[in-house]
N, C-alpha and C. Protein backbone atom coordinates (compact mmCIF):
# COMPACT_ATOMS: atom_id res chain seq x y z
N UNK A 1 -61.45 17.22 49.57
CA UNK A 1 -60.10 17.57 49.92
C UNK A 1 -59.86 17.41 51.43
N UNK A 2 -60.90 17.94 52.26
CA UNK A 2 -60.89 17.59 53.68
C UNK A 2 -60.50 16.51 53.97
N UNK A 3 -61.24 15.19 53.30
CA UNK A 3 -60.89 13.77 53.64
C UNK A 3 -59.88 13.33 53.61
N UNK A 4 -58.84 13.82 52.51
CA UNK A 4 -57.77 13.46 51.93
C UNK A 4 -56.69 13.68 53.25
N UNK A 5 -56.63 15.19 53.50
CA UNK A 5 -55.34 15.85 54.37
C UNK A 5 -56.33 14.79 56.07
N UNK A 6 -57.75 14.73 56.61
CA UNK A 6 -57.62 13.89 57.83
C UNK A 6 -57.32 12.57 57.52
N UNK A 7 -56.90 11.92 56.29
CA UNK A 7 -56.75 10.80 56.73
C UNK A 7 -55.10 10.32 56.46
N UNK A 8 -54.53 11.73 55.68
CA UNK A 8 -52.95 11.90 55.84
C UNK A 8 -52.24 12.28 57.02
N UNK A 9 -53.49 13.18 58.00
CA UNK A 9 -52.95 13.64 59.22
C UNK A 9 -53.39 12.16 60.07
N UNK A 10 -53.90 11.01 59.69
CA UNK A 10 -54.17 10.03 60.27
C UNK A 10 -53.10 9.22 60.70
N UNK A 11 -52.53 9.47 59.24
CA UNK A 11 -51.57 8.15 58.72
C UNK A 11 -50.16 8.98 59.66
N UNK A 12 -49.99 9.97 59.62
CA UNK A 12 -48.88 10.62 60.21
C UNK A 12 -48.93 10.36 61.63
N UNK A 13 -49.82 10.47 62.43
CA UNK A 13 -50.13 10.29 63.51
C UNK A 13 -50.10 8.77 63.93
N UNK A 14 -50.74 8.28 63.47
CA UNK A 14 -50.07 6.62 63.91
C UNK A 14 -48.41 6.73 63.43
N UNK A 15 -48.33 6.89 63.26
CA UNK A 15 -46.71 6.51 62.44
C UNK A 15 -45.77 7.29 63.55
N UNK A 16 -46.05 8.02 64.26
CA UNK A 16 -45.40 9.00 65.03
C UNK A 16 -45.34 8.19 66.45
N UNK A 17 -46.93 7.79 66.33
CA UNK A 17 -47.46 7.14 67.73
C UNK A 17 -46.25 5.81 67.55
N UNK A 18 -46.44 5.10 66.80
CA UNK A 18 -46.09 3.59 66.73
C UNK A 18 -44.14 3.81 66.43
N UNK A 19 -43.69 4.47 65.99
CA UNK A 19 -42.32 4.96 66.16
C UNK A 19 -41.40 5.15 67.90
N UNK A 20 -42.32 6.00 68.06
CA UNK A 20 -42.20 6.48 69.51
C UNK A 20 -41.80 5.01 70.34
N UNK A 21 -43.17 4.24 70.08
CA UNK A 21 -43.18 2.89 70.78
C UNK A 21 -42.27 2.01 71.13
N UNK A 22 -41.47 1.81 69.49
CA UNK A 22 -40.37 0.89 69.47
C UNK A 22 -39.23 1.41 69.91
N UNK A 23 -38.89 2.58 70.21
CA UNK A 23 -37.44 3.09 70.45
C UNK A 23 -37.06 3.13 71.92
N UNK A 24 -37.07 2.06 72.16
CA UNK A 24 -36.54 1.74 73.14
C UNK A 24 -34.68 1.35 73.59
N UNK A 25 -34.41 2.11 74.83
CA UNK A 25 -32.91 1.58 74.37
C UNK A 25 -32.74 0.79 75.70
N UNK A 26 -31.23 0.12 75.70
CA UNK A 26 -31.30 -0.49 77.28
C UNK A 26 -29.71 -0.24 77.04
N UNK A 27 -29.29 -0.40 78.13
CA UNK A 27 -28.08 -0.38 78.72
C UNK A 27 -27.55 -1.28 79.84
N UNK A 28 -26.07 -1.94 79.75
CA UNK A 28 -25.78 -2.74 80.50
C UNK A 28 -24.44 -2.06 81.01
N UNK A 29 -24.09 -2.75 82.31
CA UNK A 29 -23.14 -1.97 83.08
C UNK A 29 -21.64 -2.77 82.49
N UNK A 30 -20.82 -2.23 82.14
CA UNK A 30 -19.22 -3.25 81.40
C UNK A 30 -18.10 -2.55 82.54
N UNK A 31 -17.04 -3.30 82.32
CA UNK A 31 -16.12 -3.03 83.65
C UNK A 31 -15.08 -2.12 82.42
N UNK A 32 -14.53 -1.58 83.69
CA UNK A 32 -13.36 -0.80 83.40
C UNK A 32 -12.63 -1.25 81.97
N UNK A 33 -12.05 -2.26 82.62
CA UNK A 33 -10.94 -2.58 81.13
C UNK A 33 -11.57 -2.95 80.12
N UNK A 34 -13.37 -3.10 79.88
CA UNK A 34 -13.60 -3.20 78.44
C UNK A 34 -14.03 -1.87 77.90
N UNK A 35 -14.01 -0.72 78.74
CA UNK A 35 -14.04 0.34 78.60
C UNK A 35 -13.25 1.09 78.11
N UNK A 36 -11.99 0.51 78.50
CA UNK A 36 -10.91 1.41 77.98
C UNK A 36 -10.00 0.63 76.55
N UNK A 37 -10.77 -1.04 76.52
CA UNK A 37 -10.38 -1.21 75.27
C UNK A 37 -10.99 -0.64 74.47
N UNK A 38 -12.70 -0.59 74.28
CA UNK A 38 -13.40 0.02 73.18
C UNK A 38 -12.72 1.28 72.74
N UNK A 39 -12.85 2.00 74.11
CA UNK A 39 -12.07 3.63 73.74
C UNK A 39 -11.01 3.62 73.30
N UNK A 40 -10.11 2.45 73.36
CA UNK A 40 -8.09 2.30 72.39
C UNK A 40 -8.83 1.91 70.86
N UNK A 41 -9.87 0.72 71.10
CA UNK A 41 -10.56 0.72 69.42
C UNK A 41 -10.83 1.85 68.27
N UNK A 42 -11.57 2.25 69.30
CA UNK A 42 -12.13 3.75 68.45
C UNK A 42 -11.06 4.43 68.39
N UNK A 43 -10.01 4.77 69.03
CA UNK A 43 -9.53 5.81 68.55
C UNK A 43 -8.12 5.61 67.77
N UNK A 44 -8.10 4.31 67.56
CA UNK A 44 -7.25 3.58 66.22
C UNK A 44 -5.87 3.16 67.20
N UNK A 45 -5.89 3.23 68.19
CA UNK A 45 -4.58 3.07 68.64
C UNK A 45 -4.46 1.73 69.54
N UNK A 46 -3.19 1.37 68.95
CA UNK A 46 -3.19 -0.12 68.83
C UNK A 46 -3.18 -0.39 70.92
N UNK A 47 -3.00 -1.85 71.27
CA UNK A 47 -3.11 -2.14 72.65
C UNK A 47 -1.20 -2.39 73.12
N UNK A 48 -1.07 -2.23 74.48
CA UNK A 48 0.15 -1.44 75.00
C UNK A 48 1.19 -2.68 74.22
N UNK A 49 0.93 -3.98 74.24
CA UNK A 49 1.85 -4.80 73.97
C UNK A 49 2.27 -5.03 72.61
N UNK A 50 1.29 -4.60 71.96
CA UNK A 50 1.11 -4.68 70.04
C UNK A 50 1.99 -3.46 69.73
N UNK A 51 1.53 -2.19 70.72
CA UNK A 51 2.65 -1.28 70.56
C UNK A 51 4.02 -1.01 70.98
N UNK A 52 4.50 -2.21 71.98
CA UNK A 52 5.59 -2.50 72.52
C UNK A 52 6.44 -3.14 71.17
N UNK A 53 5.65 -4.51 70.72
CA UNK A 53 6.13 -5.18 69.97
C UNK A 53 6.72 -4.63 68.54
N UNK A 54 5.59 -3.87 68.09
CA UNK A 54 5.89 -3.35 66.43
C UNK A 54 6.92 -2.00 66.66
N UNK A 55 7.13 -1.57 67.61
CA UNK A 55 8.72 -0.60 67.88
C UNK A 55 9.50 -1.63 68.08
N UNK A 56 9.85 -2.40 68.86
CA UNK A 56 10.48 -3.68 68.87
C UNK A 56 10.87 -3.97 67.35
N UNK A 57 10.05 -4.08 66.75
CA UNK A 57 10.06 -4.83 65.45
C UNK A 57 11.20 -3.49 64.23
N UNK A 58 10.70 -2.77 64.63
CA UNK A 58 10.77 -1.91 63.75
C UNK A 58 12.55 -1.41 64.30
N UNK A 59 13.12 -1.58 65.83
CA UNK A 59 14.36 -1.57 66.21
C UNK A 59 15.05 -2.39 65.78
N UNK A 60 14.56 -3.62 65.11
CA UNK A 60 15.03 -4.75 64.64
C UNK A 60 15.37 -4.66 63.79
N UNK A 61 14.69 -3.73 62.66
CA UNK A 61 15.19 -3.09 61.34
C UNK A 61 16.95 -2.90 61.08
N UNK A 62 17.25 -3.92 60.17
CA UNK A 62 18.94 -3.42 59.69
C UNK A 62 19.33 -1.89 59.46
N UNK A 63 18.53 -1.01 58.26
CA UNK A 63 17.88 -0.13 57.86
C UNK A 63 18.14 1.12 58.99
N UNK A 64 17.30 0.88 59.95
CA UNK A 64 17.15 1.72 61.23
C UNK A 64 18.24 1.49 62.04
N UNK A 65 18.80 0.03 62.16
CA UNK A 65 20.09 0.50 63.29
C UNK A 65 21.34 1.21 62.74
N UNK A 66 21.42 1.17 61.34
CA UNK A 66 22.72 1.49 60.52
C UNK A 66 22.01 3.30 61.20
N UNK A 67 21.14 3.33 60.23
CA UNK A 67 20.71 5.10 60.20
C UNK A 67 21.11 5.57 61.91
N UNK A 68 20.47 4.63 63.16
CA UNK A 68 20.91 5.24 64.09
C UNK A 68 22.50 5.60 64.73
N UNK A 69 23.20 4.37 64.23
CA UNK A 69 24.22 4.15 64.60
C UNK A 69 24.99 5.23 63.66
N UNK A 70 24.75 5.66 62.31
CA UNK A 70 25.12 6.73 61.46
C UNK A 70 25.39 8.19 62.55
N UNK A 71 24.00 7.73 62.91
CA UNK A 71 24.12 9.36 63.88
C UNK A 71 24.45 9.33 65.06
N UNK A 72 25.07 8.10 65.72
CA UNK A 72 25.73 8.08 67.15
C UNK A 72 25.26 7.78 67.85
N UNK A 73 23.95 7.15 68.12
CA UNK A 73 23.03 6.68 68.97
C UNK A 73 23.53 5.87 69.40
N UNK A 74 23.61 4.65 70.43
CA UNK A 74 23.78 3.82 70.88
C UNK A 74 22.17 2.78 70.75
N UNK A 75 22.15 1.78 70.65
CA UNK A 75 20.75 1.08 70.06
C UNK A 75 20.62 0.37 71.72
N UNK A 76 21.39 0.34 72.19
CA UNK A 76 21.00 -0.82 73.72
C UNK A 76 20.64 0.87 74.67
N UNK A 77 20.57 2.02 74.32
CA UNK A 77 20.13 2.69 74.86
C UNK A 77 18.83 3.20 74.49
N UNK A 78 18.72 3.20 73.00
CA UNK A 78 17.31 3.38 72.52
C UNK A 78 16.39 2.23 73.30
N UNK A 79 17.05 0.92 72.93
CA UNK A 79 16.16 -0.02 73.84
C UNK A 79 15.74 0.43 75.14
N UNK A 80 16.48 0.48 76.05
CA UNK A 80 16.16 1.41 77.66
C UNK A 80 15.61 2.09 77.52
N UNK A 81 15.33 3.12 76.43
CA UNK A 81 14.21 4.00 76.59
C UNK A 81 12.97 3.90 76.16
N UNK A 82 12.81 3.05 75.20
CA UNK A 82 11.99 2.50 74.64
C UNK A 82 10.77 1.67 76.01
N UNK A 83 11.99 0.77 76.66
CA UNK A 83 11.34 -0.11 77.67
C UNK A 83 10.79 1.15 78.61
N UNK A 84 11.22 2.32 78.92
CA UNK A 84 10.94 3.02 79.69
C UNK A 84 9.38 4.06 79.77
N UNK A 85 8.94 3.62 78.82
CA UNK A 85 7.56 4.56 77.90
C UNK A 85 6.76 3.92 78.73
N UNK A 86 5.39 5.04 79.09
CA UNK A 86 4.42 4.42 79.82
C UNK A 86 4.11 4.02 77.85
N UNK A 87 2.33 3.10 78.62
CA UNK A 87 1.72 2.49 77.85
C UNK A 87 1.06 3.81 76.95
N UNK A 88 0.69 4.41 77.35
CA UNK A 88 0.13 6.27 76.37
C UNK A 88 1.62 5.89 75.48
N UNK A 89 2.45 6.39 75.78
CA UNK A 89 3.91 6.84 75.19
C UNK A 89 3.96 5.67 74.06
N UNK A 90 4.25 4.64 74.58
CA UNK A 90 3.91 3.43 73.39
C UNK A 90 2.98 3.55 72.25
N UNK A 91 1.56 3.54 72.88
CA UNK A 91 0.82 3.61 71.54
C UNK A 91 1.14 4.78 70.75
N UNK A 92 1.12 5.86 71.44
CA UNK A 92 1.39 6.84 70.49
C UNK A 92 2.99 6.42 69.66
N UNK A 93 3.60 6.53 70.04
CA UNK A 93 4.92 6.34 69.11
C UNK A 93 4.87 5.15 68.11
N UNK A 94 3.81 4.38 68.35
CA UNK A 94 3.66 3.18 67.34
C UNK A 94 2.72 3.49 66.30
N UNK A 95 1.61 4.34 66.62
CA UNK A 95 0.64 5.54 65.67
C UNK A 95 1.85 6.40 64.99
N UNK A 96 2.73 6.64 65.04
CA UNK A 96 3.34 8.02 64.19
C UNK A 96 4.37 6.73 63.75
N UNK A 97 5.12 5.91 63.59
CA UNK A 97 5.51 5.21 63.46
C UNK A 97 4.73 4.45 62.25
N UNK A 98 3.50 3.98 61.95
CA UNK A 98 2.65 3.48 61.21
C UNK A 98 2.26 4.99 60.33
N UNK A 99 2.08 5.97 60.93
CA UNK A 99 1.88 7.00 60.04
C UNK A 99 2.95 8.28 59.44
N UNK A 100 4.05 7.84 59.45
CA UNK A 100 5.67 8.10 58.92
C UNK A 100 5.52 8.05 57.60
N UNK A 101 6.23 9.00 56.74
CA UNK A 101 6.04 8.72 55.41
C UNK A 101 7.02 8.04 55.34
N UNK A 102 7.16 7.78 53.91
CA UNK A 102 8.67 6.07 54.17
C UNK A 102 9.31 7.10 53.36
N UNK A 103 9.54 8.21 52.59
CA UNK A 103 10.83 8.84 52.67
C UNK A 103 11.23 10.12 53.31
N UNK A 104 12.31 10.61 53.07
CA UNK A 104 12.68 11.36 54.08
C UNK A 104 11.65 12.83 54.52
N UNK A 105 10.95 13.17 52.88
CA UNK A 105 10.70 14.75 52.51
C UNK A 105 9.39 14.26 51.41
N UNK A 106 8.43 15.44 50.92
CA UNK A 106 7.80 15.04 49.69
C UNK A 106 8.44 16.24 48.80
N UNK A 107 9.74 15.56 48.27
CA UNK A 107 10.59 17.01 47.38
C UNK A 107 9.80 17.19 46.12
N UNK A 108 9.36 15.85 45.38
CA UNK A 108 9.03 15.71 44.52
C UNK A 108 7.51 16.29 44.25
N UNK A 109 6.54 16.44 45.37
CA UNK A 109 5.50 16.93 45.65
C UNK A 109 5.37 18.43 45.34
N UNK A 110 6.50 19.27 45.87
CA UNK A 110 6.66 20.30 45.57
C UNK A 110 7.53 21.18 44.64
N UNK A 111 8.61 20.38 44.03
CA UNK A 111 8.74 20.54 42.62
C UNK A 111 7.60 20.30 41.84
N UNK A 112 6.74 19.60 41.55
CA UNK A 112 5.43 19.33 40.89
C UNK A 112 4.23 20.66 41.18
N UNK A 113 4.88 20.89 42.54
CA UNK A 113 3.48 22.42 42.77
C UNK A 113 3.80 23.34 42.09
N UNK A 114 5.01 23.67 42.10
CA UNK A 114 5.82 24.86 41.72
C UNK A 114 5.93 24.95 40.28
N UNK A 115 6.06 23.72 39.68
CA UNK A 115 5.88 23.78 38.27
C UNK A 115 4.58 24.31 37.85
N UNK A 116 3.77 23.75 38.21
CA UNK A 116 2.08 23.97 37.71
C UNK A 116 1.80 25.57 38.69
N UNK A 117 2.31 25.37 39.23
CA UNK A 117 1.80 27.12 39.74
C UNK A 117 2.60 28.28 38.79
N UNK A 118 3.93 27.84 38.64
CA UNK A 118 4.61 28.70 37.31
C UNK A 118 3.78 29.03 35.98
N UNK A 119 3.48 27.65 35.75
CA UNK A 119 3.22 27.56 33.99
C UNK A 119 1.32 28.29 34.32
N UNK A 120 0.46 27.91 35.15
CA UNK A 120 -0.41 28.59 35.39
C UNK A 120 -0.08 30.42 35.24
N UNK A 121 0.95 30.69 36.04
CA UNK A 121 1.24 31.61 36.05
C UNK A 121 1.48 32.94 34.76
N UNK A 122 2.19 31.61 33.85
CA UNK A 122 2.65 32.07 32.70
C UNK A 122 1.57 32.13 31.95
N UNK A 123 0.63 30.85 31.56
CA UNK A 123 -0.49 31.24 30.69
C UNK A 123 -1.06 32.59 31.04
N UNK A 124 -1.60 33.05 32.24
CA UNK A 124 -2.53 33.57 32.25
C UNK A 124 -1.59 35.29 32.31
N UNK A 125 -0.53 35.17 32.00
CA UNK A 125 0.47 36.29 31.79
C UNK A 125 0.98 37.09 32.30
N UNK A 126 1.19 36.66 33.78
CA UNK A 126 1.27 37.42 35.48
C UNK A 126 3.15 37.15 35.39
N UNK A 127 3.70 35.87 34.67
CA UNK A 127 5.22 36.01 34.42
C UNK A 127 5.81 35.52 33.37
N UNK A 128 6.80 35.55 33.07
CA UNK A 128 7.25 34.48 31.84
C UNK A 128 8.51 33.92 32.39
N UNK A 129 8.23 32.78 32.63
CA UNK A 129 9.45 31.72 33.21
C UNK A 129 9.11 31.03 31.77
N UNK A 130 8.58 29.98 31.54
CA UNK A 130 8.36 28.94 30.26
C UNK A 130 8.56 29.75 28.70
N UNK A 131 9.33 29.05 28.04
CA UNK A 131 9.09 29.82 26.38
C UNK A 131 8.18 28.99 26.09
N UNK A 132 7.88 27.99 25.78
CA UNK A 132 6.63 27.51 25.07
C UNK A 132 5.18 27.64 25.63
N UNK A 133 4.95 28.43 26.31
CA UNK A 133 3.23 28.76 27.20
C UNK A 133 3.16 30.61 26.18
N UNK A 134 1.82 30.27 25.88
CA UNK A 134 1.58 31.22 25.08
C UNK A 134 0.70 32.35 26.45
N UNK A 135 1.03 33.47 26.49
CA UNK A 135 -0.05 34.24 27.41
C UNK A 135 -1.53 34.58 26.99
N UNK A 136 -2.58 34.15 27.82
CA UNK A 136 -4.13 34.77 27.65
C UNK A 136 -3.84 36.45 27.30
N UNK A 137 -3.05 37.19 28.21
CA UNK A 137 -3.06 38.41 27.68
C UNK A 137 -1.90 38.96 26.68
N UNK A 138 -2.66 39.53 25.47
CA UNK A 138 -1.89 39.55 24.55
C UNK A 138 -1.72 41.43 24.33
């Protein structure tokens, strides 16, 4: 049994040794602006002109100028302000913009909760809204 565990504490021991060995890392020096692209990469947010453009795009919308013009906006002023956004201000408004739900509300989401939280309700015999749900407590 001795032999067994020194030549498992063998095998562990090289393996530790020879691990160690290879992990080597290196590092190279990158300039500023590929620094701050990686960091716009990672953190999903698009670059200042992509986010200039797709608000652009999206002002272009028939859809959107009616709705603004509905509510009194002036659109050659949205433009001016639009042009007026630092590059932060851009991406972000082009992130919530891409992550907008496309209708107004989720009404339907919560008519659907409210139902199933009722009829839950009712089975288990806490109310009676539903006639056809029979109650657990009888």
């Amino acid at each position: 049994m001795t032999r067994v565990k020194r030549s498992i504490s063998a095998v562990v021991a090289a393996s530790v040794l020879l691990s160690s060995a290879w992990s080597t890392a290196q590092a190279a020096s990158i300039s500023t602006q590929e620094f701050a692209a990686a960091q716009a990469a990672e953190s999903g947010l698009p670059d200042a002109s992509a986010a200039r453009a797709q608000i652009d795009a999206a002002l272009a919308r028939a859809d959107l100028q009616a709705a603004l013009a509905e509510k009194g906006v002036n659109l050659d002023q949205v433009r001016a302000r639009v042009a007026a956004l630092t590059d932060d201000e851009a991406q972000l408004l082009a992130v919530q913009i891409d992550q907008a739900p496309a209708g107004a509300s989720d009404v339907l989401g919560v008519l659907v909760f409210l139902f199933v939280l009722l009829l839950v309700t009712d089975i288990l015999g806490l109310t009676k809204v539903f006639p056809f749900t029979r109650s657990v407590r009888r």
